[in-house]
Structure formats: C-alpha cells, structure tokens
C-alpha atoms as a PDB file:
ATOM      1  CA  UNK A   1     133.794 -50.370 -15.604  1.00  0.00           C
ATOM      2  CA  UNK A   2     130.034 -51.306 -15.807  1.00  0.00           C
ATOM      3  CA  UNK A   3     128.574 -51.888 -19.694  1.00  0.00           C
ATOM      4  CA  UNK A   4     125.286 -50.216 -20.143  1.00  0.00           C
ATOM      5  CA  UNK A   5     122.951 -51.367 -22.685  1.00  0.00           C
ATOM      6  CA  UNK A   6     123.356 -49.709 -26.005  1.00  0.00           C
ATOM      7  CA  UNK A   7     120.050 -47.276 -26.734  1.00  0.00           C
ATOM      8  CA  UNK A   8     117.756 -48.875 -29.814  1.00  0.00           C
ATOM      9  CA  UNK A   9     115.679 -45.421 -30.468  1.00  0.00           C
ATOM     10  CA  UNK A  10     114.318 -42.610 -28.926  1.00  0.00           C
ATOM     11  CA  UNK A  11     111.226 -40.744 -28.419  1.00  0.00           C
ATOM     12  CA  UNK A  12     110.446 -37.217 -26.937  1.00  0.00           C
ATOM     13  CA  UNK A  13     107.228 -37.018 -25.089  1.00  0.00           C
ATOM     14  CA  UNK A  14     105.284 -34.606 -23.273  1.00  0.00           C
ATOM     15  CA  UNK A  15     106.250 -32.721 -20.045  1.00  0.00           C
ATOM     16  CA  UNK A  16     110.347 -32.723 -20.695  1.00  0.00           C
ATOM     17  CA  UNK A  17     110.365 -36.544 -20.676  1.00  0.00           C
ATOM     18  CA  UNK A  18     112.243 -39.112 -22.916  1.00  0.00           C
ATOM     19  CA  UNK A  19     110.977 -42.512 -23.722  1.00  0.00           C
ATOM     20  CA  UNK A  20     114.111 -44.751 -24.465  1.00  0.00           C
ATOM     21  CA  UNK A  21     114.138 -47.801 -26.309  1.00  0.00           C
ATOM     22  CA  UNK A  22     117.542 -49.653 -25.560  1.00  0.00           C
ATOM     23  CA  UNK A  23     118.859 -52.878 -27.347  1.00  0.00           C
ATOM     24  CA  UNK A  24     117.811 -55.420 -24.678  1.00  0.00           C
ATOM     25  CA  UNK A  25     114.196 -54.256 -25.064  1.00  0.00           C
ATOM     26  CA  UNK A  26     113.700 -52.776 -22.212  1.00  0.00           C
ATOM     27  CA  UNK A  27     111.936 -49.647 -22.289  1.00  0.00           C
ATOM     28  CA  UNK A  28     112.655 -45.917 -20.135  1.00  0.00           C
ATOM     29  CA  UNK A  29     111.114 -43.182 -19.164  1.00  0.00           C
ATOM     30  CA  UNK A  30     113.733 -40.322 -18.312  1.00  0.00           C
ATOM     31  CA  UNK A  31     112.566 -37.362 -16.585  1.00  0.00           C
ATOM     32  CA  UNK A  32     114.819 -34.534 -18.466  1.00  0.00           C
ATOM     33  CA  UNK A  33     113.332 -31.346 -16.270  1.00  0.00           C
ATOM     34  CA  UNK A  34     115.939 -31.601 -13.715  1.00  0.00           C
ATOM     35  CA  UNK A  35     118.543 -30.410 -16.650  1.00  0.00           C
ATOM     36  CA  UNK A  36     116.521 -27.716 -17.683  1.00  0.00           C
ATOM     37  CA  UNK A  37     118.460 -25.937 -14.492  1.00  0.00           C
ATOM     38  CA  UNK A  38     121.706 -26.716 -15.437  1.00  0.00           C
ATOM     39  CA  UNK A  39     123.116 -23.859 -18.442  1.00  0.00           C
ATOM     40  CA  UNK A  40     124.349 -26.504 -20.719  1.00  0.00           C
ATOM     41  CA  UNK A  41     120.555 -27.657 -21.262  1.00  0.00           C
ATOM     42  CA  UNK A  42     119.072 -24.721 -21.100  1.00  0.00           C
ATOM     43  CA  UNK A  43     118.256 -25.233 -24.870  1.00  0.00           C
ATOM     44  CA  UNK A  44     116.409 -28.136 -24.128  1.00  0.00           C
ATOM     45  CA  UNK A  45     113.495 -25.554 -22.772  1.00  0.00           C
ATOM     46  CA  UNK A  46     112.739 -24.908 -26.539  1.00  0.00           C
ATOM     47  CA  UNK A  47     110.181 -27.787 -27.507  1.00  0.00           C
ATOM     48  CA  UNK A  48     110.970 -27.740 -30.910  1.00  0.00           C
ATOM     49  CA  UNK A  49     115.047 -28.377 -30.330  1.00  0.00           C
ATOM     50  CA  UNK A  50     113.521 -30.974 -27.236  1.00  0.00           C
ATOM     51  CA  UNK A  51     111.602 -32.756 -30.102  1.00  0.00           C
ATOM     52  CA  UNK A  52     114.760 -33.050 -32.405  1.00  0.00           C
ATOM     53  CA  UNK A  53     116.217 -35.940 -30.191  1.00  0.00           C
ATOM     54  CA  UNK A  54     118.073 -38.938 -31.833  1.00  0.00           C
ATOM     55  CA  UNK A  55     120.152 -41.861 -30.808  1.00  0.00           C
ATOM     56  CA  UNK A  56     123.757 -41.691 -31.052  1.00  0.00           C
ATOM     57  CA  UNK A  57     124.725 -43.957 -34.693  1.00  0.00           C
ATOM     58  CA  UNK A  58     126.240 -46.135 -31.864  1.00  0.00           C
ATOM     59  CA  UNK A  59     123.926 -46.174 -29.312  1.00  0.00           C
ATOM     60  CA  UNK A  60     125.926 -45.086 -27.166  1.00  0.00           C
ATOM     61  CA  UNK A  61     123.676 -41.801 -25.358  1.00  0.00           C
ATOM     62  CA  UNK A  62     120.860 -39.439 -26.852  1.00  0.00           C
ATOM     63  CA  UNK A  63     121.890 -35.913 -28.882  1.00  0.00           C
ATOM     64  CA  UNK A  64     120.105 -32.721 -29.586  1.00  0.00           C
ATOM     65  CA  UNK A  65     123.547 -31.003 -31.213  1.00  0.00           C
ATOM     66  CA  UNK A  66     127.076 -31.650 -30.839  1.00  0.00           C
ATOM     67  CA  UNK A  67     127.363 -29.765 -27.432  1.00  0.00           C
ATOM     68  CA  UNK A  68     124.122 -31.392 -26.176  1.00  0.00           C
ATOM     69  CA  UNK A  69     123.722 -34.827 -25.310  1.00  0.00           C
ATOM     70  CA  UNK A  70     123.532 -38.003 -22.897  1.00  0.00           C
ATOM     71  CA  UNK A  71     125.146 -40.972 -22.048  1.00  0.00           C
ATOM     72  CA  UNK A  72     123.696 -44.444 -21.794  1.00  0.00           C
ATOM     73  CA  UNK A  73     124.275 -45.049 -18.631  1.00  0.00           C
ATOM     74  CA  UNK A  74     122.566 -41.844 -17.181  1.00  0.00           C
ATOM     75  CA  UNK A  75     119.467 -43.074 -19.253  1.00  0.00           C
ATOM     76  CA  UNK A  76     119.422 -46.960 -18.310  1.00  0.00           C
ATOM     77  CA  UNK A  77     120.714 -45.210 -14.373  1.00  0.00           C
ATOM     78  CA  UNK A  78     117.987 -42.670 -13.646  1.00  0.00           C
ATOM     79  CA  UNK A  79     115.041 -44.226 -16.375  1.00  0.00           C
ATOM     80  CA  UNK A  80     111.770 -45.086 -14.721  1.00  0.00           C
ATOM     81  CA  UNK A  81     111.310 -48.439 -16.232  1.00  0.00           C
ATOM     82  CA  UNK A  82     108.156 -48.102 -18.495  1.00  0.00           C
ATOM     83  CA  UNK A  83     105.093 -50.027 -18.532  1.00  0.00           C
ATOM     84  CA  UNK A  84     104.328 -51.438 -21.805  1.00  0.00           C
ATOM     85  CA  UNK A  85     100.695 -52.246 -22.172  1.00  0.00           C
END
C-alpha cells in the first residue's frame, strides 16, 4: 500500500477549489466541482459549509462534517501542483 503525505493545512478558495498544504511542503490545488455531482457532496454547493474546511487532527484527508470528507491520497492524487510565487 502506497503512503501519501500527511496534509499540513487547508484553505478553501474561490470557484469550488481547495488549496492543500501537505507536510512535505508541497502545495495543491484540488478542483472539488466534480463532487458537487455526486449526492454525498451535494452540501459542499453551500459556500458557507465549503468555507468550513479543516484538516483531519492527523492529517490524514480534509472534513466539512463527520459524513463529509477526503482522503490524502485523493488530494496529493488528483491536486494540480501549485505555483508558489
């Protein structure tokens, strides 16, 4: 099983989009309007409950609530790596 990097912080930006912060220092950019399709994310639509996104204690994914969340991997997987001025 492949180890992911653990997630440092996280920060909700405009247009549905995440920008992750994981323990190596590299930086993310994950694109979250593809969920908005799928019913378990359909909360994320609200921007106020999109803005209300924290790491895991562990750093092990994102969460919104205790039903809503991802994994590291999907992050560190399908993040656009960011480019830091």
């Amino acid at each position: 099983m492949k180890k992911y990097p653990k997630i440092d912080s996280v920060e909700p930006l405009t247009g549905k989009k995440l920008k992750v912060k994981f323990k190596n220092n590299i930086v993310r950019i994950y694109d979250c309007r593809p969920l908005l399709k799928l019913s378990p994310f359909f909360k994320l639509k609200d921007d106020s409950f999109f803005r209300g996104v924290r790491p895991d204690k562990h750093g092990y994914g994102v969460l919104w609530s205790d039903d809503i969340d991802l994994a590291e991997s999907e992050l560190w997987i399908h993040g656009v790596k960011a480019i830091e001025p």
